[in-house]
N, C-alpha and C. Protein backbone atom coordinates (compact mmCIF):
# COMPACT_ATOMS: atom_id res chain seq x y z
N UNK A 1 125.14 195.83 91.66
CA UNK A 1 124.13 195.48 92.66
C UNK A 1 124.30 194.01 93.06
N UNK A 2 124.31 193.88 94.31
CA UNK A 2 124.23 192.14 94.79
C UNK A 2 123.25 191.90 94.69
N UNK A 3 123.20 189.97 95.05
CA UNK A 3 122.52 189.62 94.71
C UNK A 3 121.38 190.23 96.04
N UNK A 4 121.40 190.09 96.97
CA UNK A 4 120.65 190.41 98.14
C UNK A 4 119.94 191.76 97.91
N UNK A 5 120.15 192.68 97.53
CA UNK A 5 119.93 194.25 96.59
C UNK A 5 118.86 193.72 95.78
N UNK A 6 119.32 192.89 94.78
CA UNK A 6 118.30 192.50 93.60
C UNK A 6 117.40 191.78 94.30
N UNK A 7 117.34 190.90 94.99
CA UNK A 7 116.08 190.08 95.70
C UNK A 7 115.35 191.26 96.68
N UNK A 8 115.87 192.13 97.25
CA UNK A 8 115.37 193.20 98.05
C UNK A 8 113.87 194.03 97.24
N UNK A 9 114.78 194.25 95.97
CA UNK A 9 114.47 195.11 94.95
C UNK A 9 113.46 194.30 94.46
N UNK A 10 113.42 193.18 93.96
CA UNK A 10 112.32 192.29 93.14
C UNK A 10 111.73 191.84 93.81
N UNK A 11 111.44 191.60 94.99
CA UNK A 11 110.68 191.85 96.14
C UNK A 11 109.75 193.21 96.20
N UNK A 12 109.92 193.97 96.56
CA UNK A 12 109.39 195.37 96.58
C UNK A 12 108.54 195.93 95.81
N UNK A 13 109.14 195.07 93.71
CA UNK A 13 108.31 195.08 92.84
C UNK A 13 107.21 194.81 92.70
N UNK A 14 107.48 193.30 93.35
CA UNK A 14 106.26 192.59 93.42
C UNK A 14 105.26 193.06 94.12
N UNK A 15 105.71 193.29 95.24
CA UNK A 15 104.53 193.90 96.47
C UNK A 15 103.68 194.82 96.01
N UNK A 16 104.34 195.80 94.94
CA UNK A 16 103.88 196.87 94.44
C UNK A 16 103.32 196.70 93.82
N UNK A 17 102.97 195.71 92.47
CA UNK A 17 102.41 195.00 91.21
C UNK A 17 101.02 194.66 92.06
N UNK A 18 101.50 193.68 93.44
CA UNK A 18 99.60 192.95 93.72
C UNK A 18 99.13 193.99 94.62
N UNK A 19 99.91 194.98 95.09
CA UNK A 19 99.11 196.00 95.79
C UNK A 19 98.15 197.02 95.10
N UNK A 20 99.03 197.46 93.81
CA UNK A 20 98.50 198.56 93.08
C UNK A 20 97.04 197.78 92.24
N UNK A 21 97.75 196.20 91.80
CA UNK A 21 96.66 195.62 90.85
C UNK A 21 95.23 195.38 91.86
N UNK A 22 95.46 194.94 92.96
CA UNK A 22 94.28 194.54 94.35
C UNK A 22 93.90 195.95 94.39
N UNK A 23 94.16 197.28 94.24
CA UNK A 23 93.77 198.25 94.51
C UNK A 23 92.71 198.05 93.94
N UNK A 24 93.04 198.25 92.58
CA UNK A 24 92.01 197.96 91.32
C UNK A 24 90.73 197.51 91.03
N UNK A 25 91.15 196.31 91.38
CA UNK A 25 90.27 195.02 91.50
C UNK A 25 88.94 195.52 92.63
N UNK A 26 89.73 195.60 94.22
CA UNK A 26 88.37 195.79 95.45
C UNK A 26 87.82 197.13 94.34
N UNK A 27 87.89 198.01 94.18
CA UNK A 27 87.08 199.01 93.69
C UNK A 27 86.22 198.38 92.32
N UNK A 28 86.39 197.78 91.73
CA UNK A 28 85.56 197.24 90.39
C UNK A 28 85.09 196.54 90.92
N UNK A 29 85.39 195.29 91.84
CA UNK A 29 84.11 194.34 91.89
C UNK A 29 83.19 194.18 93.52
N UNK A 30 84.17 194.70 94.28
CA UNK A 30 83.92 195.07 95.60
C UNK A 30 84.84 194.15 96.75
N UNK A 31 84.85 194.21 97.83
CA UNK A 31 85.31 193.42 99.04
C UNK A 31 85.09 191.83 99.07
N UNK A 32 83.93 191.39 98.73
CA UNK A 32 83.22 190.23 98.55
C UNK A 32 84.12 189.25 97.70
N UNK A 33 83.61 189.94 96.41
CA UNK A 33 83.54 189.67 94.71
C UNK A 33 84.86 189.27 94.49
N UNK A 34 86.13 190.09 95.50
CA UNK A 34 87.14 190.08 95.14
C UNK A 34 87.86 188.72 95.73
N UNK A 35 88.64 188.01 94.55
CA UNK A 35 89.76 186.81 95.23
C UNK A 35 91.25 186.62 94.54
N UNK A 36 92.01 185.97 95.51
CA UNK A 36 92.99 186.06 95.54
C UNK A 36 93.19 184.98 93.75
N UNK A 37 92.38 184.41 93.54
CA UNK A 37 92.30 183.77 91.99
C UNK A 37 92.89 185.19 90.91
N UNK A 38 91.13 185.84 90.87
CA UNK A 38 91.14 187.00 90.34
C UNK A 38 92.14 188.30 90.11
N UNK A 39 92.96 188.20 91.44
CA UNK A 39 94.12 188.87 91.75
C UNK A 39 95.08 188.34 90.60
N UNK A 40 95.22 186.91 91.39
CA UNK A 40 96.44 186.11 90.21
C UNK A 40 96.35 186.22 88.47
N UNK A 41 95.17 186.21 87.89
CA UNK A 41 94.65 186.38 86.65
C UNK A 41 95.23 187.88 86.23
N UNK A 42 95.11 188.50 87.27
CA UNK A 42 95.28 190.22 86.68
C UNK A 42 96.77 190.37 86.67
N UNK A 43 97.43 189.75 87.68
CA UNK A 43 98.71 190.12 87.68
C UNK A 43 99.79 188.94 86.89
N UNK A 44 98.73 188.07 86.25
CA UNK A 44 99.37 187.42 85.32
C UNK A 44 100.81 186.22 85.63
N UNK A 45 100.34 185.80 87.54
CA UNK A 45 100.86 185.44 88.15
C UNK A 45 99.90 184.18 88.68
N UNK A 46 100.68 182.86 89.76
CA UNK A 46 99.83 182.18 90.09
C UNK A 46 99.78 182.50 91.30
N UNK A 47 98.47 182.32 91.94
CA UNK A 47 97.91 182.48 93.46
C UNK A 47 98.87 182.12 94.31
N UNK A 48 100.11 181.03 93.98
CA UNK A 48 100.84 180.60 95.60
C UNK A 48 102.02 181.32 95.48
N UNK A 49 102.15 182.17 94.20
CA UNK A 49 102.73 183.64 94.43
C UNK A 49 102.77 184.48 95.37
N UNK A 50 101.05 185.20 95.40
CA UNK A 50 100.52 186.36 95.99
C UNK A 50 100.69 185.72 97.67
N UNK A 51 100.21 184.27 98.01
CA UNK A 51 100.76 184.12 99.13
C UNK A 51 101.76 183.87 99.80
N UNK A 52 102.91 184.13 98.59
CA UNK A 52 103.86 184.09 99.25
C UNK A 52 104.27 185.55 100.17
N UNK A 53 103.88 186.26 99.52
CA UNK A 53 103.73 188.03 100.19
C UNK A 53 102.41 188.62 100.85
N UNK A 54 101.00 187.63 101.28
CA UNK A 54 99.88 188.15 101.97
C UNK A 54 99.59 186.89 102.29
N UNK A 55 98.82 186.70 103.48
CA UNK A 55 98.31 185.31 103.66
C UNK A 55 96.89 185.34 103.03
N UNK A 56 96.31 186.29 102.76
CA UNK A 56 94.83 186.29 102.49
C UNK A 56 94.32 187.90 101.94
N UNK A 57 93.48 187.85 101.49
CA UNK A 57 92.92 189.07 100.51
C UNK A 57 92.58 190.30 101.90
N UNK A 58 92.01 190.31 103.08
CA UNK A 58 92.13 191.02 104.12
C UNK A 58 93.50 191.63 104.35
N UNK A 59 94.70 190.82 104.17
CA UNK A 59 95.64 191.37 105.01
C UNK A 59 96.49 192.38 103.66
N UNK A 60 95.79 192.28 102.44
CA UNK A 60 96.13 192.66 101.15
C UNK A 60 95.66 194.33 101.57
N UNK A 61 94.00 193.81 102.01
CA UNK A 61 93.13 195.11 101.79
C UNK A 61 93.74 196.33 103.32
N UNK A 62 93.98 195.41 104.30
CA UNK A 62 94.13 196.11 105.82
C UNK A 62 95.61 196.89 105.26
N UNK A 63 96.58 196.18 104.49
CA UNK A 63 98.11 197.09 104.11
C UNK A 63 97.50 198.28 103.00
N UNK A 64 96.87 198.30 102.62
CA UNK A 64 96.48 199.10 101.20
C UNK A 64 95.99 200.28 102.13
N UNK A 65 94.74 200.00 103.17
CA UNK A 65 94.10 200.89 103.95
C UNK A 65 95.13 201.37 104.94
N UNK A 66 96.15 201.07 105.25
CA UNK A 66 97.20 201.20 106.38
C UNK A 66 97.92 202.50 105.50
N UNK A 67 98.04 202.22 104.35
CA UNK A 67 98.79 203.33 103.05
C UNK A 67 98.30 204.52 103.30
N UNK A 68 96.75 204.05 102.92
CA UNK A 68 95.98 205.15 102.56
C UNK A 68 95.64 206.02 103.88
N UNK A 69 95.45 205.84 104.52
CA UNK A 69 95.26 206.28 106.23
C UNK A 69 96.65 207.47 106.60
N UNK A 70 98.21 206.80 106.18
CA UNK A 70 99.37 207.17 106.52
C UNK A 70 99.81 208.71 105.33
N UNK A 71 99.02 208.17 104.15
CA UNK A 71 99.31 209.58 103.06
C UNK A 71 98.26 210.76 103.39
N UNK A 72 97.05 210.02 104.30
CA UNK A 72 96.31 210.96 104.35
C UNK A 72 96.64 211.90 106.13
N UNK A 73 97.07 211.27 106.48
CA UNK A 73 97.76 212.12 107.84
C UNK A 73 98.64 212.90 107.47
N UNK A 74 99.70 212.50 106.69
CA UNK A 74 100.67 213.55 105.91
C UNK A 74 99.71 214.47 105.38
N UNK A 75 98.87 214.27 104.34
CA UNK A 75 98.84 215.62 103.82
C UNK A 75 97.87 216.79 104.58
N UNK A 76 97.34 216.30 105.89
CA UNK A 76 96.74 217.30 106.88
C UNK A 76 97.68 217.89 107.73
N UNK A 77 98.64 217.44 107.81
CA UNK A 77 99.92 217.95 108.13
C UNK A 77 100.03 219.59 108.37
N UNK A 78 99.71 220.09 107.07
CA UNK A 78 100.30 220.75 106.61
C UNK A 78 99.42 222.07 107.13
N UNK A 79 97.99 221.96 107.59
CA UNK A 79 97.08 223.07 108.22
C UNK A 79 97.33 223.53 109.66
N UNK A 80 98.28 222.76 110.59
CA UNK A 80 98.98 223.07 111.55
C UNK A 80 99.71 224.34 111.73
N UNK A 81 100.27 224.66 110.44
CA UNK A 81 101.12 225.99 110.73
C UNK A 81 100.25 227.22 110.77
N UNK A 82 98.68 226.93 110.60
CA UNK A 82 97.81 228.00 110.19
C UNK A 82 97.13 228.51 112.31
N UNK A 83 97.83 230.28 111.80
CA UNK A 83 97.47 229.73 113.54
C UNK A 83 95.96 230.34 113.96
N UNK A 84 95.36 231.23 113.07
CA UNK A 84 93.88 231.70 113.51
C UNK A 84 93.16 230.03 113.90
N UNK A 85 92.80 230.29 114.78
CA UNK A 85 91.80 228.74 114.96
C UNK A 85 90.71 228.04 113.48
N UNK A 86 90.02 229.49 113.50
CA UNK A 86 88.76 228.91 113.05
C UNK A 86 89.30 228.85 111.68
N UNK A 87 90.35 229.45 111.00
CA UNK A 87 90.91 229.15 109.68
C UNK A 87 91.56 228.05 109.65
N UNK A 88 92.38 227.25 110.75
CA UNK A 88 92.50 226.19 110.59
C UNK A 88 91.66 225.15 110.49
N UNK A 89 90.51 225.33 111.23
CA UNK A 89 89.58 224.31 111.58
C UNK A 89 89.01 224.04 109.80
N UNK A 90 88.41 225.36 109.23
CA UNK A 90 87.95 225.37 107.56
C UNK A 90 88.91 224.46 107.08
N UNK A 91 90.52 225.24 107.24
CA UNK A 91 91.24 224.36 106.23
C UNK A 91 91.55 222.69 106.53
N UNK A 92 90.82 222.57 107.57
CA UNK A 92 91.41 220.76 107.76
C UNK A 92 90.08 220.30 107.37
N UNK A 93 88.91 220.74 106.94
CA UNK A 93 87.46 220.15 106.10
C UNK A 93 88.25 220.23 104.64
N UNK A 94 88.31 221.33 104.29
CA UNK A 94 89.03 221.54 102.89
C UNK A 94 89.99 220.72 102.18
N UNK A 95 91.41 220.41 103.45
CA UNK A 95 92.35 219.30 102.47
C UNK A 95 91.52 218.33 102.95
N UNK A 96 90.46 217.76 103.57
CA UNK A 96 90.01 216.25 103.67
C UNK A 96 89.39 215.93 102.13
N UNK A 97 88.60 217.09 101.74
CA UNK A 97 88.01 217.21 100.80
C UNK A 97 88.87 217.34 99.50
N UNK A 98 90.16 217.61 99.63
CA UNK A 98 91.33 217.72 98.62
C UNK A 98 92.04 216.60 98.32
N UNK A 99 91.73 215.77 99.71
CA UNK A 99 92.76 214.51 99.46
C UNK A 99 91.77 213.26 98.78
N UNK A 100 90.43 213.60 99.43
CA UNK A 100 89.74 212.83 99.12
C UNK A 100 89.13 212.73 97.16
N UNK A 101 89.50 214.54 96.97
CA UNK A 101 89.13 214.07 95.60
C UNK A 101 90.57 214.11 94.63
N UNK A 102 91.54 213.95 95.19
CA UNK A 102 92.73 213.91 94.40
C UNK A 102 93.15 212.19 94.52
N UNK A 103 93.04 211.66 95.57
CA UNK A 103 92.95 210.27 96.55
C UNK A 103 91.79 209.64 95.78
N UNK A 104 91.23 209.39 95.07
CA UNK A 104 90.21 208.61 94.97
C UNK A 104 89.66 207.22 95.31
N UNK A 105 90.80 206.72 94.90
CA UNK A 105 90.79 205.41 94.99
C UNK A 105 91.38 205.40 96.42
N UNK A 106 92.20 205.80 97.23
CA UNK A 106 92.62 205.73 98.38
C UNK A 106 91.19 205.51 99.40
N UNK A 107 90.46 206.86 98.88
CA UNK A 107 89.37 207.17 99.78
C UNK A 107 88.08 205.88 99.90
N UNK A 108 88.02 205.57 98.72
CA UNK A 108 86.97 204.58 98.70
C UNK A 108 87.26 203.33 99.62
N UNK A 109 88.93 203.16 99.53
CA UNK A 109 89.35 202.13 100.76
C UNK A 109 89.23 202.42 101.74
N UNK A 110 89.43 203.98 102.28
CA UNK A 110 89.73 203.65 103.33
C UNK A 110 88.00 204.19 104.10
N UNK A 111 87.13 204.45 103.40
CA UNK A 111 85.53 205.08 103.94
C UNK A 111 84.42 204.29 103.07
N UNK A 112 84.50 204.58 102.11
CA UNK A 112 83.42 204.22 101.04
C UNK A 112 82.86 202.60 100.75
N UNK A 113 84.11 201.55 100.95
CA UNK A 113 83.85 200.21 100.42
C UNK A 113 83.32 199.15 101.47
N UNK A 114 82.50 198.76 101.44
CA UNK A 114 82.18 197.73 102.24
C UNK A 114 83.33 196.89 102.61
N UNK A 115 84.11 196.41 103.77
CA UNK A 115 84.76 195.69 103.55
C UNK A 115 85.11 195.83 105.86
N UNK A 116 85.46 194.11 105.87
CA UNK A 116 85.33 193.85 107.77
C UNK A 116 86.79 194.68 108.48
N UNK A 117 86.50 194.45 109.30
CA UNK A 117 87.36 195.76 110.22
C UNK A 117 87.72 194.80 111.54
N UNK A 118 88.77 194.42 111.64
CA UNK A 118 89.26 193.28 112.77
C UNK A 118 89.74 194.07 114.08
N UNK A 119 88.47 193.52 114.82
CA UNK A 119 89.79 194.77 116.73
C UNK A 119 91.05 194.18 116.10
N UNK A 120 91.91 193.26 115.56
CA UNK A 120 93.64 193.61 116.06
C UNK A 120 94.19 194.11 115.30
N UNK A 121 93.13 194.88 114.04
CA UNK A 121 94.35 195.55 112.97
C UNK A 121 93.79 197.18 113.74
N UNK A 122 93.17 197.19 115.01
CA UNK A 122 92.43 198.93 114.99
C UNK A 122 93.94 199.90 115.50
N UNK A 123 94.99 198.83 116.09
CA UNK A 123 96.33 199.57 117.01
C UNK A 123 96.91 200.08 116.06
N UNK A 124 96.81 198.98 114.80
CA UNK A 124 97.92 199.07 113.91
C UNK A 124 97.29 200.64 112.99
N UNK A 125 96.39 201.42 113.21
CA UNK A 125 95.37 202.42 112.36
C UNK A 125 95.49 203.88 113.75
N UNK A 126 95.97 203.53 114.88
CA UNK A 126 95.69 204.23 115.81
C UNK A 126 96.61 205.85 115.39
N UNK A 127 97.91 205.69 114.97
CA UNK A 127 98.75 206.59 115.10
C UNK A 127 98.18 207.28 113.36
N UNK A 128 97.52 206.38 111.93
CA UNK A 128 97.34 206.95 110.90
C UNK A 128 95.83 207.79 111.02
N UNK A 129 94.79 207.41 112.44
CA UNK A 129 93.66 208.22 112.54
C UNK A 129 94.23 209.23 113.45
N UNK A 130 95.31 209.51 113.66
CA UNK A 130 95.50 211.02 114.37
C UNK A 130 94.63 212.36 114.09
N UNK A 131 94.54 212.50 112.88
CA UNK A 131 93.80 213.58 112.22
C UNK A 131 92.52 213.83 112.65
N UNK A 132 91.73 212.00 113.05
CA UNK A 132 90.37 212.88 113.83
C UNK A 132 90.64 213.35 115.39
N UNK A 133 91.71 213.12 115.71
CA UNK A 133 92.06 213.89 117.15
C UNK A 133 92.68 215.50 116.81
N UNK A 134 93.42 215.35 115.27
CA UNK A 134 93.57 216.26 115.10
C UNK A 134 92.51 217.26 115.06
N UNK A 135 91.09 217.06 114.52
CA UNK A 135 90.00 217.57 114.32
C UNK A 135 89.47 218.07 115.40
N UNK A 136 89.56 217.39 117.19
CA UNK A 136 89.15 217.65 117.70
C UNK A 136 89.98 218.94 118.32
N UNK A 137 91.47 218.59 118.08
CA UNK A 137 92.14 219.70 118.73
C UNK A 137 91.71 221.08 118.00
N UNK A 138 91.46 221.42 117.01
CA UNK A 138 90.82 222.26 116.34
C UNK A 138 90.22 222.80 116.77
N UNK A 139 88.97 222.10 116.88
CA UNK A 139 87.32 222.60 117.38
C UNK A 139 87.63 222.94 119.18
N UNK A 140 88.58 222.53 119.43
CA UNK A 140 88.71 223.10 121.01
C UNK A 140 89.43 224.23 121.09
N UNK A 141 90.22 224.08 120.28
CA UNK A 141 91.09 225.69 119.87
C UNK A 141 90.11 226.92 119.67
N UNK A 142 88.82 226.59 119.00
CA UNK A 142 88.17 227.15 118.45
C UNK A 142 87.07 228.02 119.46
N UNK A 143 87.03 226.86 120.54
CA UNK A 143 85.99 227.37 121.55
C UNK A 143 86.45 228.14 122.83
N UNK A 144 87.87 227.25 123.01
CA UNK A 144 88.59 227.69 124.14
C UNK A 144 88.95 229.59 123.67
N UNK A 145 88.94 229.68 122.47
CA UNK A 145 89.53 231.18 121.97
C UNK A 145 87.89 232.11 121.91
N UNK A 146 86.87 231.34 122.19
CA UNK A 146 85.28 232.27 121.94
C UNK A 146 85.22 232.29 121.05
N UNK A 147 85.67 231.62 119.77
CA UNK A 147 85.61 232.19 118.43
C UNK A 147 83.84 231.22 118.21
N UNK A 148 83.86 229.56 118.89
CA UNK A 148 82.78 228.76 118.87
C UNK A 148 82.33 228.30 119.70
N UNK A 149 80.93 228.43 119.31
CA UNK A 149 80.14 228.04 120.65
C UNK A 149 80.44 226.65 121.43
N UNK A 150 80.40 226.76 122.49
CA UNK A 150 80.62 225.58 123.33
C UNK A 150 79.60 224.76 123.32
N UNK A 151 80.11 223.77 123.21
CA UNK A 151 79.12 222.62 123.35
C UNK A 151 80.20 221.21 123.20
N UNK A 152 80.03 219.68 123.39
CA UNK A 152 80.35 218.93 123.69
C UNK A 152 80.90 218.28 122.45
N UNK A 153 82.65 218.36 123.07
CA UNK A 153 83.41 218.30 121.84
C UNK A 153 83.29 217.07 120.68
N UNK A 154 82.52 215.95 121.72
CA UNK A 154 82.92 214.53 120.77
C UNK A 154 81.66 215.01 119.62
N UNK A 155 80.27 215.71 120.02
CA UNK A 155 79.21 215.38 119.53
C UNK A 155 79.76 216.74 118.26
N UNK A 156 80.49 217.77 118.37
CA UNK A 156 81.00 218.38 117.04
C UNK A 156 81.96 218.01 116.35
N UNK A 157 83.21 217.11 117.02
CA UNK A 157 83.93 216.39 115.82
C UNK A 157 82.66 215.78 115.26
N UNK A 158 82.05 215.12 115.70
CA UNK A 158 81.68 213.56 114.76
C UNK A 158 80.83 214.50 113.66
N UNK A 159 79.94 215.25 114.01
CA UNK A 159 79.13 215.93 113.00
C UNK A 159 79.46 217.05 112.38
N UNK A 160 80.90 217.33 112.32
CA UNK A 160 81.71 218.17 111.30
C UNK A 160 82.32 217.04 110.59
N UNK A 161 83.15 216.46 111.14
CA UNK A 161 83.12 215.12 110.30
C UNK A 161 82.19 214.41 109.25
N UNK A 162 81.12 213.93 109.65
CA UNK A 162 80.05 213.70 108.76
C UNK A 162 79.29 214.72 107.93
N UNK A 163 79.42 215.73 108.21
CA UNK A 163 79.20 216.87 106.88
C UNK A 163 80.61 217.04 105.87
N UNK A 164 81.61 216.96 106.36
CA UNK A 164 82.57 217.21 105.45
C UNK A 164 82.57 215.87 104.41
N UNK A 165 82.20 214.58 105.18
CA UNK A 165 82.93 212.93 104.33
C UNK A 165 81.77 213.18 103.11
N UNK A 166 80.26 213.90 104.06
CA UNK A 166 79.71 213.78 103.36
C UNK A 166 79.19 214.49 101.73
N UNK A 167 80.28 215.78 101.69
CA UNK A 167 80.44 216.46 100.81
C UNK A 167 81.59 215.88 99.59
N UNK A 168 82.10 214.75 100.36
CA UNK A 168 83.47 214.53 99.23
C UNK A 168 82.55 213.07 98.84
N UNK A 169 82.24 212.40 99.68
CA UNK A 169 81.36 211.24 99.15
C UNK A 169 80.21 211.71 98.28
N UNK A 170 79.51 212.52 97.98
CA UNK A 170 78.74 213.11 97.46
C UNK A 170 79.36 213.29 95.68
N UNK A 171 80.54 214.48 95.91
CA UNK A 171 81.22 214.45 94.82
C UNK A 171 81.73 213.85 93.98
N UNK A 172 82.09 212.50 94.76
CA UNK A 172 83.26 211.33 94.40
C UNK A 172 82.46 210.46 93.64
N UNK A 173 80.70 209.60 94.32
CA UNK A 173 80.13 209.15 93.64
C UNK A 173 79.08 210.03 92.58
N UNK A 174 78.79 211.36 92.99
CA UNK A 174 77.56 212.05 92.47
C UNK A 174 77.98 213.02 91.50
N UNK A 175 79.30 213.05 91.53
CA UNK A 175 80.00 214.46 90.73
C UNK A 175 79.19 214.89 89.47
N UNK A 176 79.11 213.61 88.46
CA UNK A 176 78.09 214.11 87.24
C UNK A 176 77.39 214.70 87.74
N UNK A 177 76.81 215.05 88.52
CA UNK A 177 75.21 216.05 88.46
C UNK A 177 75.93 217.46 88.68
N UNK A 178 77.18 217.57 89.07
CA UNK A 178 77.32 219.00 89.55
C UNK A 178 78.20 218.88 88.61
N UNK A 179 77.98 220.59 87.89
CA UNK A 179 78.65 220.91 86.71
C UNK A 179 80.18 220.91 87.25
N UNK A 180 81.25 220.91 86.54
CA UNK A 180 82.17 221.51 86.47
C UNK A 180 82.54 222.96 87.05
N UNK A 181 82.44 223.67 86.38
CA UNK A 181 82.15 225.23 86.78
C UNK A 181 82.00 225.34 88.11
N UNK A 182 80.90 225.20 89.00
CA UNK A 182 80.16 225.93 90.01
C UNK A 182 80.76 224.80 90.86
N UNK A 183 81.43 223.23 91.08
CA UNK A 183 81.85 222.15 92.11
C UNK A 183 82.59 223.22 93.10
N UNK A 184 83.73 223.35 92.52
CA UNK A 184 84.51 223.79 94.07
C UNK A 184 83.40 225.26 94.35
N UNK A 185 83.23 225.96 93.72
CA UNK A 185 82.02 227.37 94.71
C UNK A 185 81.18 226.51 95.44
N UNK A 186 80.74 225.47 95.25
CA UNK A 186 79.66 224.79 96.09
C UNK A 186 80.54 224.31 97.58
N UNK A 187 81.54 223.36 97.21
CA UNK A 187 82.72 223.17 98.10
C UNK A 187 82.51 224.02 98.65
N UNK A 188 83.04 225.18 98.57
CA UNK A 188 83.52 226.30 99.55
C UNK A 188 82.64 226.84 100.57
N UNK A 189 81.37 226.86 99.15
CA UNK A 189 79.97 227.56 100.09
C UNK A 189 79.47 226.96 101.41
N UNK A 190 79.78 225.55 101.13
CA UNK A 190 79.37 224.42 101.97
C UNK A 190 80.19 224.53 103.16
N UNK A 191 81.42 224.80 102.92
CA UNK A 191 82.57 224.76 103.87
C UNK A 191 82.08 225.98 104.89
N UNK A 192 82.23 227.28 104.33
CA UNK A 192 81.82 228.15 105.37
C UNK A 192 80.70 228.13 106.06
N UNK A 193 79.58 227.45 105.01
CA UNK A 193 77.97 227.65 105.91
C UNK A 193 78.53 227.04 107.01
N UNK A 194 79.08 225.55 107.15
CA UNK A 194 79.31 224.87 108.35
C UNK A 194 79.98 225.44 109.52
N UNK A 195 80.95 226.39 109.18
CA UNK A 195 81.67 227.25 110.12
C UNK A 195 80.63 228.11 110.89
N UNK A 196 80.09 228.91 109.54
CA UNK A 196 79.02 229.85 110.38
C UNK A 196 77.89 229.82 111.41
N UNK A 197 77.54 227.97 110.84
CA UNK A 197 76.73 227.66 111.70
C UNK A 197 77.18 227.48 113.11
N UNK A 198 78.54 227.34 113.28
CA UNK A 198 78.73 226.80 114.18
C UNK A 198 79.53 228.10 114.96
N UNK A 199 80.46 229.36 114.54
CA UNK A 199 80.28 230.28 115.29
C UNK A 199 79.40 230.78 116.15
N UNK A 200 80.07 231.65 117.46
CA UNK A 200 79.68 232.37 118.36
C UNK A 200 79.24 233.38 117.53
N UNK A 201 77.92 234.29 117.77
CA UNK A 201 77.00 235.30 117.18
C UNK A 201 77.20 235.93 118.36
């Protein structure tokens, strides 16, 4: 390996060390709480380290959320090949709800954590929020075929949306109360009531 290989490579390490350790950190103490000190302490490194690879704890948190945004478009991916409408539409609530509780820590970055949202990082997020356009193409599939009632597409993404975040946010922070056993039957139950409600009768 050259030397340029090895600096490539120990490079890459690094990135990976204050990304995975900053993961960490915003979730234990929050957006605020969190500094680029605290960072340095954990990774057992000094602060004019970490800036040598981020200028600031935002542009740490905006690449982490840029991750998490990009794994989570991939794995909705995959409900596309499903061609009944309204079974696709279920299954893209379902893996949100799959990624979100397999994703944990992803999810809390990229929905759950308090943390500021800059107009010039929204371009750089435009092509990893595909999925809520994907959502909408769904629900139009859904109506355009009679399978669901018509009504005005933005006002059923957003509030299929917010019943689904709100079933995995539920789980993610509330899970102790729901046994083991009966979580995913509840999942599911939840999943179809929303369909049903929203079918043509």
């Amino acid at each position: 390996m050259g030397i340029s290989e090895r600096k490539d490579r120990e490079k890459k390490e690094m990135e990976k060390l204050i990304l995975d350790s900053a993961m960490q950190l915003f979730i234990e103490v929050g957006y605020k709480n969190m500094t680029i000190r605290k960072l340095a302490e954990r990774i057992e490194y000094s602060p004019a380290t970490i800036y040598l690879y981020f200028k600031d704890k935002d542009e740490i948190l905006f690449t982490l959320q840029k991750m998490a945004f990009e794994k989570f478009h991939k794995f909705q991916l995959k409900i596309q090949d499903i061609e009944d409408p309204l079974e696709r539409l279920t299954a893209h609530g379902k893996t949100y709800i799959d990624f979100a509780l397999s994703n944990r820590e992803y999810y809390e970055l990229m929905f759950l954590m308090d943390s500021p949202m800059k107009q010039e990082c929204l371009d750089d997020y435009k092509a990893e929020l595909d999925s809520y356009q994907q959502l909408k193409d769904n629900i139009k599939s859904c109506m355009d075929a009679g399978i669901m009632k018509s009504m005005d597409l933005e006002i059923a993404a957003f509030s299929m949306w917010s019943y689904v975040h709100g079933i995995a946010s539920i789980v993610i922070k509330r899970g102790f109360l729901i046994p083991k056993e009966v979580q995913q039957n509840l999942i599911d139950g939840a999943l179809n009531f929303l369909a049903d409600n929203y079918v043509r009768k």
